[in-house]
C-alpha atoms as a PDB file:
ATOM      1  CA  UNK A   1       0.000   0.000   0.000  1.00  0.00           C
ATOM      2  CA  UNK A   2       1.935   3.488  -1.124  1.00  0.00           C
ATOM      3  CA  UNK A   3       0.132   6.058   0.245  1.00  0.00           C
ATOM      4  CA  UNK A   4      -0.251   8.349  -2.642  1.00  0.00           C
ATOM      5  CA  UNK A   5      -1.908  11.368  -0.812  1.00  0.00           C
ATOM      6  CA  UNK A   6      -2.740  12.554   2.908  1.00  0.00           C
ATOM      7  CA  UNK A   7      -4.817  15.455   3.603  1.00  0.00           C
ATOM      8  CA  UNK A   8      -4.777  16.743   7.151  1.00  0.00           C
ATOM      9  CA  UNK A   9      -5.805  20.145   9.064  1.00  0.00           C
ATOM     10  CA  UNK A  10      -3.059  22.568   9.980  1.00  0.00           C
ATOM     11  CA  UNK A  11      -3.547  25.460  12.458  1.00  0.00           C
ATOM     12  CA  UNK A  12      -1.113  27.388  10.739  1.00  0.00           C
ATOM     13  CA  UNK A  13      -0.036  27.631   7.232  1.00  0.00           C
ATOM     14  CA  UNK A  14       2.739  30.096   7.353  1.00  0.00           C
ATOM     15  CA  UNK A  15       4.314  27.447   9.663  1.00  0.00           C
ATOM     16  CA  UNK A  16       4.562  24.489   7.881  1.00  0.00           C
ATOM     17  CA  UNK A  17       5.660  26.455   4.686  1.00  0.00           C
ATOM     18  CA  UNK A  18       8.501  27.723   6.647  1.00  0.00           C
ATOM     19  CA  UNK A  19       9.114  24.243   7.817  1.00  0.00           C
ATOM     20  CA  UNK A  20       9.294  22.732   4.757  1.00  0.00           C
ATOM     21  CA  UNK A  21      10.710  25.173   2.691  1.00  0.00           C
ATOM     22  CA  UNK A  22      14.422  25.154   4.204  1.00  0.00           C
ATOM     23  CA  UNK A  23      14.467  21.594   3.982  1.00  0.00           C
ATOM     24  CA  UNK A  24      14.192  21.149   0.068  1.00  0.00           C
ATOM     25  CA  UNK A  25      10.968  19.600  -0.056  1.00  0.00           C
ATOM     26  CA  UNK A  26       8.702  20.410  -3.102  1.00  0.00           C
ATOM     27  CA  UNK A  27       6.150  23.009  -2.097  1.00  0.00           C
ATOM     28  CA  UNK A  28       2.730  24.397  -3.849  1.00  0.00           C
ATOM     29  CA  UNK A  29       0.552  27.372  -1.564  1.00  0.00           C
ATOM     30  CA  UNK A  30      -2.598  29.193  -2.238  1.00  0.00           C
ATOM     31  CA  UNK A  31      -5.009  30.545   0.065  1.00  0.00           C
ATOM     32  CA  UNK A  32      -6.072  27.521   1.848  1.00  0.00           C
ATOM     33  CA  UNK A  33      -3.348  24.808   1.757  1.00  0.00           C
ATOM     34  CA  UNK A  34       0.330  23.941   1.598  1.00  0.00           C
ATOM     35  CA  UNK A  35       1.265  20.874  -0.520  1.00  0.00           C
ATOM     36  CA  UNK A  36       4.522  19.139   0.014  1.00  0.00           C
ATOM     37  CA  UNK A  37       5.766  15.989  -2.182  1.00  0.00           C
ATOM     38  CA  UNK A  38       7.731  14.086   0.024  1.00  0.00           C
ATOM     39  CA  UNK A  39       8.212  10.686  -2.819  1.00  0.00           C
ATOM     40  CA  UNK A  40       5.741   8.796  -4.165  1.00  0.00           C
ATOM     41  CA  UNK A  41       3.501  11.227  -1.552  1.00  0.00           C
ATOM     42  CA  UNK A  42       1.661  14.632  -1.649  1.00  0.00           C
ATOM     43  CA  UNK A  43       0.511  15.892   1.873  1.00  0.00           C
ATOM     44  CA  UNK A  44      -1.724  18.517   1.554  1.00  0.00           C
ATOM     45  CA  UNK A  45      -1.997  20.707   4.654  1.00  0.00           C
ATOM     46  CA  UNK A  46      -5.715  22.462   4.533  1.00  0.00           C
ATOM     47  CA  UNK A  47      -6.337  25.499   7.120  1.00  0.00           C
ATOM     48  CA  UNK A  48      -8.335  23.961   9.936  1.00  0.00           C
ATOM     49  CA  UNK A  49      -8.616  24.140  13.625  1.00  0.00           C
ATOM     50  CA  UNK A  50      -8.018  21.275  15.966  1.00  0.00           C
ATOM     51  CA  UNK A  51      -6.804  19.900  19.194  1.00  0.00           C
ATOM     52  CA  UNK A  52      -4.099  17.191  19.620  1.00  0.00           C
ATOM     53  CA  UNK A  53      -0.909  16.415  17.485  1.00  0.00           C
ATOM     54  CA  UNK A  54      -0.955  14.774  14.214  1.00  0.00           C
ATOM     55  CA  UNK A  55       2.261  12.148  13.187  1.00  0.00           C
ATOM     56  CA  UNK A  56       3.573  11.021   9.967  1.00  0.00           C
ATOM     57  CA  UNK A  57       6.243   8.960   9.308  1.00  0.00           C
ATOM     58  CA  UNK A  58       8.823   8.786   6.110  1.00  0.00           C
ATOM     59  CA  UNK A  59      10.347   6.030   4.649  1.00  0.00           C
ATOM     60  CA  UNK A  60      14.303   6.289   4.194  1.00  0.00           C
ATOM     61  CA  UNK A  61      16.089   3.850   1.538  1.00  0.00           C
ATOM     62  CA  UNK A  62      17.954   0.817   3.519  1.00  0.00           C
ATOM     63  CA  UNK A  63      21.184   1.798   4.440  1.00  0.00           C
ATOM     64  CA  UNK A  64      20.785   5.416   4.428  1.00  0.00           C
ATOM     65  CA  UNK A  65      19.841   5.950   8.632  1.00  0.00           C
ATOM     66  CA  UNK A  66      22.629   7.397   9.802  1.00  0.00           C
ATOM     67  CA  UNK A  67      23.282   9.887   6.845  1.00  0.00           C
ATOM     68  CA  UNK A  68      19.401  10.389   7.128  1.00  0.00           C
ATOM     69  CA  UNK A  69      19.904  11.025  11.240  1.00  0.00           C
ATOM     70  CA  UNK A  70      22.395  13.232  10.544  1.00  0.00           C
ATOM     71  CA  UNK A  71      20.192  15.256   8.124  1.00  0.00           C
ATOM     72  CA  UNK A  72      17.441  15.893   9.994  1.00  0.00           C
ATOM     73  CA  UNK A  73      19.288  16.946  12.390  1.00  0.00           C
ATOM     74  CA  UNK A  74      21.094  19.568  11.422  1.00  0.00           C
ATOM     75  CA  UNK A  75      17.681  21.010  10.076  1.00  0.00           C
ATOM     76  CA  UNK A  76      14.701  19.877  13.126  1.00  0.00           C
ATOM     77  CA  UNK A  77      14.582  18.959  16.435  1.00  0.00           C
ATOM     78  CA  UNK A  78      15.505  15.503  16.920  1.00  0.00           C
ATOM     79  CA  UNK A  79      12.810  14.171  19.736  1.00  0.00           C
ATOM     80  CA  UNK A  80      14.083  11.741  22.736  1.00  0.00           C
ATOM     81  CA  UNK A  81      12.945   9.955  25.536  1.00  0.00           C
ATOM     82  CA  UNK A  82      15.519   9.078  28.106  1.00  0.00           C
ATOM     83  CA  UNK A  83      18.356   9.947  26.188  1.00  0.00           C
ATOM     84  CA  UNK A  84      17.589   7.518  23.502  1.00  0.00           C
ATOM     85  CA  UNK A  85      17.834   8.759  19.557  1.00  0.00           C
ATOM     86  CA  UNK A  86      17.579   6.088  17.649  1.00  0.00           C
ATOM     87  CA  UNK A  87      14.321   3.378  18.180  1.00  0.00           C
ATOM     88  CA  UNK A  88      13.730  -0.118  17.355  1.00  0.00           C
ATOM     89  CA  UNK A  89      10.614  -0.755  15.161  1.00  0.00           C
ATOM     90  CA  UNK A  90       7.698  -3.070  17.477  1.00  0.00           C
ATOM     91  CA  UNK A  91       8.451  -6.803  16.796  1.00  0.00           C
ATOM     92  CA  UNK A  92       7.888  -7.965  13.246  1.00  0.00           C
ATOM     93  CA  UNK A  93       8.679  -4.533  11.408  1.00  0.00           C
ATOM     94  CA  UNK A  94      12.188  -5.010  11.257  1.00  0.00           C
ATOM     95  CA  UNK A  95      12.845  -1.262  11.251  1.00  0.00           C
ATOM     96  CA  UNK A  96      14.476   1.986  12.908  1.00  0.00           C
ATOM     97  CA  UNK A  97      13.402   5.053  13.668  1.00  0.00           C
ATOM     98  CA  UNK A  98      14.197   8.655  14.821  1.00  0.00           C
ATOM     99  CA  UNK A  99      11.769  11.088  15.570  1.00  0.00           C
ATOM    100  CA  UNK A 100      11.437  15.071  14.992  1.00  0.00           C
ATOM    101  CA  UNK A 101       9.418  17.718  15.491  1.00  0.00           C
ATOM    102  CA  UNK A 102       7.592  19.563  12.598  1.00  0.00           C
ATOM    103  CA  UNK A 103       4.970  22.190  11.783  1.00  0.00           C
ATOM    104  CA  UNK A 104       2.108  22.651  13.696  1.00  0.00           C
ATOM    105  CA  UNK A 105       3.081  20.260  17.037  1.00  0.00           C
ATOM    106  CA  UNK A 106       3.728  17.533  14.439  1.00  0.00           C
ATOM    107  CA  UNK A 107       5.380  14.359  15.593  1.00  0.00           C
ATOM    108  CA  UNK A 108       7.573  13.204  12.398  1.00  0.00           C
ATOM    109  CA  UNK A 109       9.300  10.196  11.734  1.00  0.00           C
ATOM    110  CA  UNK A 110      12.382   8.861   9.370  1.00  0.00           C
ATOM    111  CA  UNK A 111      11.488   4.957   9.054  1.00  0.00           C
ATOM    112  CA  UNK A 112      14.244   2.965   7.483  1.00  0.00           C
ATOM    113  CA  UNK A 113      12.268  -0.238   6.905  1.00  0.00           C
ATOM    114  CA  UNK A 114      14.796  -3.872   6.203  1.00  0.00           C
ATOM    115  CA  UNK A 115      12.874  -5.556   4.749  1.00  0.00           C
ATOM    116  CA  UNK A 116      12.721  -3.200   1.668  1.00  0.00           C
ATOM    117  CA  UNK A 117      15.766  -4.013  -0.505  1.00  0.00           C
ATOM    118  CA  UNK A 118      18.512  -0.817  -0.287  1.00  0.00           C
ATOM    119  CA  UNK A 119      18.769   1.101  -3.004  1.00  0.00           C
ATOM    120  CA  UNK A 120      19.851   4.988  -3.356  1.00  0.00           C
ATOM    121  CA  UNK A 121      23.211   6.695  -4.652  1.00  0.00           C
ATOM    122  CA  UNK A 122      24.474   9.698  -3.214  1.00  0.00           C
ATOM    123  CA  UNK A 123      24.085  11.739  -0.477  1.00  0.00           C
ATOM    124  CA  UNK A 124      20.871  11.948   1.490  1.00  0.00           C
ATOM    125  CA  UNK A 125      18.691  14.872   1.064  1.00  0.00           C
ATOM    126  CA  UNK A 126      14.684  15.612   0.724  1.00  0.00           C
ATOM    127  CA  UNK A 127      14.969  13.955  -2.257  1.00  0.00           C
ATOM    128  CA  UNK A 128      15.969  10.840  -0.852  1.00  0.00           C
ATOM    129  CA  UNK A 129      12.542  10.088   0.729  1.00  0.00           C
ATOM    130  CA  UNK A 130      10.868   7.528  -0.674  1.00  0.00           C
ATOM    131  CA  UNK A 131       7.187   8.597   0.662  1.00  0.00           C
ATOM    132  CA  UNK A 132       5.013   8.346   3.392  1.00  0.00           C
ATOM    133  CA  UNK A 133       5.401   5.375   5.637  1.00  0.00           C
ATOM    134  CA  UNK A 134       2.687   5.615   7.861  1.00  0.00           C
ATOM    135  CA  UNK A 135      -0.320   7.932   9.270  1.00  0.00           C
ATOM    136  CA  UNK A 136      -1.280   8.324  12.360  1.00  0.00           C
ATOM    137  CA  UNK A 137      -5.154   8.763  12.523  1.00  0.00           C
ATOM    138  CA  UNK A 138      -7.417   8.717  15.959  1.00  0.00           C
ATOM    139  CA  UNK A 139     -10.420   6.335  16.296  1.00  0.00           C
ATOM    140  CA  UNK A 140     -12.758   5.465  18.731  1.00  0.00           C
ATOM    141  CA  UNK A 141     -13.294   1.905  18.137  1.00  0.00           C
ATOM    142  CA  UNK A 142      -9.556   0.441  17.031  1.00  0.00           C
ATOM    143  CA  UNK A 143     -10.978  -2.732  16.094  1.00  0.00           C
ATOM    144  CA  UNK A 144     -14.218  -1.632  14.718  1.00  0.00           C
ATOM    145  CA  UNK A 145     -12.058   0.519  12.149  1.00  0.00           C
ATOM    146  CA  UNK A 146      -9.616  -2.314  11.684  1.00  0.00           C
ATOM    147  CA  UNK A 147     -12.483  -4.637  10.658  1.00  0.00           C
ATOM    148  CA  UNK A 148     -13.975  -2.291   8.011  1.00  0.00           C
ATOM    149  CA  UNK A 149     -10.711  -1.148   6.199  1.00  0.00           C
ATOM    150  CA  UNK A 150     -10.109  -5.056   6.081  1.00  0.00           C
ATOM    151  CA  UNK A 151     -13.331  -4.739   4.084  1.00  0.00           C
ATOM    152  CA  UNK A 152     -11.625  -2.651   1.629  1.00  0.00           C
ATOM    153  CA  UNK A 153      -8.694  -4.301   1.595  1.00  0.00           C
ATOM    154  CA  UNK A 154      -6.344  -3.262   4.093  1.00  0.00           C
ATOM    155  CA  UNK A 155      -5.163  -6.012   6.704  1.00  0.00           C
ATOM    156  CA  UNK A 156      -3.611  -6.177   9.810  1.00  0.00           C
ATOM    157  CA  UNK A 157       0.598  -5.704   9.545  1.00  0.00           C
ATOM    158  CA  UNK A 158       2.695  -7.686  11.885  1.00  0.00           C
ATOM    159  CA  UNK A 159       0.944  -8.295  15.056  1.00  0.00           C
ATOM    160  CA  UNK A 160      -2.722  -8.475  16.056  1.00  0.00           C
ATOM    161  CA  UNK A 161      -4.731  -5.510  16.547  1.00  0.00           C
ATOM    162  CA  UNK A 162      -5.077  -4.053  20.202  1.00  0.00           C
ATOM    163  CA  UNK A 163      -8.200  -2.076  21.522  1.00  0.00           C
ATOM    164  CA  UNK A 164      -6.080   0.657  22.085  1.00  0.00           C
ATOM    165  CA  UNK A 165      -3.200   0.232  18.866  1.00  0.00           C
ATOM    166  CA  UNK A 166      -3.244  -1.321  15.279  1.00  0.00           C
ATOM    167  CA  UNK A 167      -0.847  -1.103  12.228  1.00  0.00           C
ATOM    168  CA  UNK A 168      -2.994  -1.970   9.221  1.00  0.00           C
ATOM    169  CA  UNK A 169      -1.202  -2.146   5.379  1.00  0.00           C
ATOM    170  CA  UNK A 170       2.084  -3.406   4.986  1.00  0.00           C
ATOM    171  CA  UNK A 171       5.935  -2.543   4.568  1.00  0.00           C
ATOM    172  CA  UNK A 172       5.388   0.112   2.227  1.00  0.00           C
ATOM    173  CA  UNK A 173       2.390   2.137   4.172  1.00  0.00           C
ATOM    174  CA  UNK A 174       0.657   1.480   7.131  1.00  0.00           C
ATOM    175  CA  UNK A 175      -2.391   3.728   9.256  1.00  0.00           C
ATOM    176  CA  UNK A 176      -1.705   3.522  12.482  1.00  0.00           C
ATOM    177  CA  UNK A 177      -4.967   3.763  14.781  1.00  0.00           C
ATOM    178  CA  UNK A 178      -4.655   4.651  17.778  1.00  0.00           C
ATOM    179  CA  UNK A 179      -7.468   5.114  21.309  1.00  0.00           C
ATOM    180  CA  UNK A 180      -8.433   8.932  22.232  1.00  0.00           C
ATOM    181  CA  UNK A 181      -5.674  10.353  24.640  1.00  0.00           C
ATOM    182  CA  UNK A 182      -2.612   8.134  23.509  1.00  0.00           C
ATOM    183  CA  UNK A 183       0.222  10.287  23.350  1.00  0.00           C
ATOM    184  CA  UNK A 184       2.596   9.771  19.895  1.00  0.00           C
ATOM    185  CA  UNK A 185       6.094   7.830  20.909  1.00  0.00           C
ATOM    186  CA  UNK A 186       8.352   9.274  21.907  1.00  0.00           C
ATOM    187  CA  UNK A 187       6.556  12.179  23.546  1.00  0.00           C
ATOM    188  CA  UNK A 188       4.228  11.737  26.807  1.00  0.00           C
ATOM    189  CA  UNK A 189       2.693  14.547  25.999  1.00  0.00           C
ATOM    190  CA  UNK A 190       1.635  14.719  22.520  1.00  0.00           C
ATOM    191  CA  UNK A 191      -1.547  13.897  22.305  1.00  0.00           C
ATOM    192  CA  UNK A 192      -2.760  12.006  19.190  1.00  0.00           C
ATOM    193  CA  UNK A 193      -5.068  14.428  17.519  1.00  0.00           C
ATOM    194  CA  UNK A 194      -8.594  13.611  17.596  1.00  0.00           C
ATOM    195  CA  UNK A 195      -9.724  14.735  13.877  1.00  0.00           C
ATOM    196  CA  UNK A 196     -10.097  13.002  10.580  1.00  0.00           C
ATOM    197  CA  UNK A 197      -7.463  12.558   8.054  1.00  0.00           C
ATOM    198  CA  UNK A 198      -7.883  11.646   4.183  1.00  0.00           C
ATOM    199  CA  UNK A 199      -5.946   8.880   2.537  1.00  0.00           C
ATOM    200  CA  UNK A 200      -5.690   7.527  -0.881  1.00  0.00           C
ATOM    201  CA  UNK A 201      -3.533   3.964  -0.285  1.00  0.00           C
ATOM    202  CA  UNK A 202      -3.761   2.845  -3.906  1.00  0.00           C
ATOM    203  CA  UNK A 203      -6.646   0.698  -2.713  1.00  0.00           C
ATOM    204  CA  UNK A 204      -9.408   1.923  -4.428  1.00  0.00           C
ATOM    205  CA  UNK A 205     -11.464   5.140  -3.169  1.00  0.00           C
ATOM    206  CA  UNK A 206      -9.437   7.689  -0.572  1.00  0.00           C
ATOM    207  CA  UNK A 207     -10.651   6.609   2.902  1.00  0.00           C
ATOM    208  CA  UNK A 208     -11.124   9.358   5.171  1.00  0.00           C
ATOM    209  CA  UNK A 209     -10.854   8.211   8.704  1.00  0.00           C
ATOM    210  CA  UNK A 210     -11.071   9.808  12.252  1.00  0.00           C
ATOM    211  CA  UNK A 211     -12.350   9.640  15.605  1.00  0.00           C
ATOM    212  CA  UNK A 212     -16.011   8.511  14.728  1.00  0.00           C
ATOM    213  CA  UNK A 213     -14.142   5.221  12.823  1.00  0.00           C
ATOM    214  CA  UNK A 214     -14.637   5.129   9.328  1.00  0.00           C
ATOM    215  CA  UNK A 215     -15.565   5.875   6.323  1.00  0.00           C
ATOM    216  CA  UNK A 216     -16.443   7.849   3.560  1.00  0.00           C
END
């Protein structure tokens, strides 16, 4: 599942153009969103209020994590907890992660994922990205929403679902649904934002998904 497009609220659009724009990504603006192409992936920022913190992460070619640490940051705010940079993917994602802070509260993500065969050349930049990994999206029934985007195609990835987390798609893109109140790793205080979020997964019609489940 490459996620082809996510559409999400943004409080301010002035700040995520500024956030983006040093760092090389592609940008569009007009009067009521900011488009970055990060890949194979357009987010599309649309001016909207909202409570809570929103989290994306970005998949990094195999092999590239430490250039790819190094890049982000000497450009955001690397986040920690205890000291600890660098995090270990939950069992059966074979992956690595660090974590920074962008526009808007966001809770970002560089996702070097194993079991996708390396392959880039050169240094790593924006352009190295290979798209968005995974969205984070609020729900209040986890395994309610789980059991309808199976309906559309979308299964389970590498564990069984929780009532309170589940990883649905595969290497390649995942939505991550999560309870109401669970803060986004590896803050304990940024709450998971409790709106809806649009995405097209190559799977047929863009599913828009948010705290009342599912679906439209």
């Amino acid at each position: 599942m490459r996620i082809a497009t996510v559409t999400l609220p943004a409080r301010s659009l002035d700040a995520v153009a500024a956030f983006w724009e040093p760092l090389g990504v592609p940008l569009t603006r007009d009067a009521s969103a900011v488009r970055v192409r990060l890949g194979h992936t357009e987010v599309v920022h649309e001016a909207a209020e909202f409570d809570g913190t929103h989290h994306l992460a970005f998949t990094i070619p195999t092999g590239t994590f430490d250039a790819a640490d190094h890049w982000i940051g000497e450009r955001a705010t690397v986040l920690t907890r205890d000291g600890v940079r660098e995090f270990e993917g939950p069992a059966g994602w074979n992956s690595r992660s660090v974590y920074f802070d962008g526009p808007d509260g966001q809770v970002l993500e560089c996702i070097e994922r194993r079991d996708i065969a390396p392959g880039h050349d050169g240094p790593f930049s924006a352009a190295s990205i290979v798209g968005v990994s995974e969205v984070g999206v609020v729900t209040a029934d986890v395994l309610a929403t789980v059991a309808e985007l199976g309906q559309v195609g979308v299964a389970p990835y590498a564990a069984p679902p929780s009532p309170s987390f589940a990883a649905v798609g595969d290497v390649h893109g995942l939505l991550v649904l999560v309870a109401p109140g669970r803060p986004w790793l590896p803050t304990t205080d940024r709450i998971a934002a409790d709106t809806a979020v649009t995405v097209d997964g190559g799977v047929g019609t863009p599913v828009r998904l948010g705290p009342d489940k599912l679906l439209r």
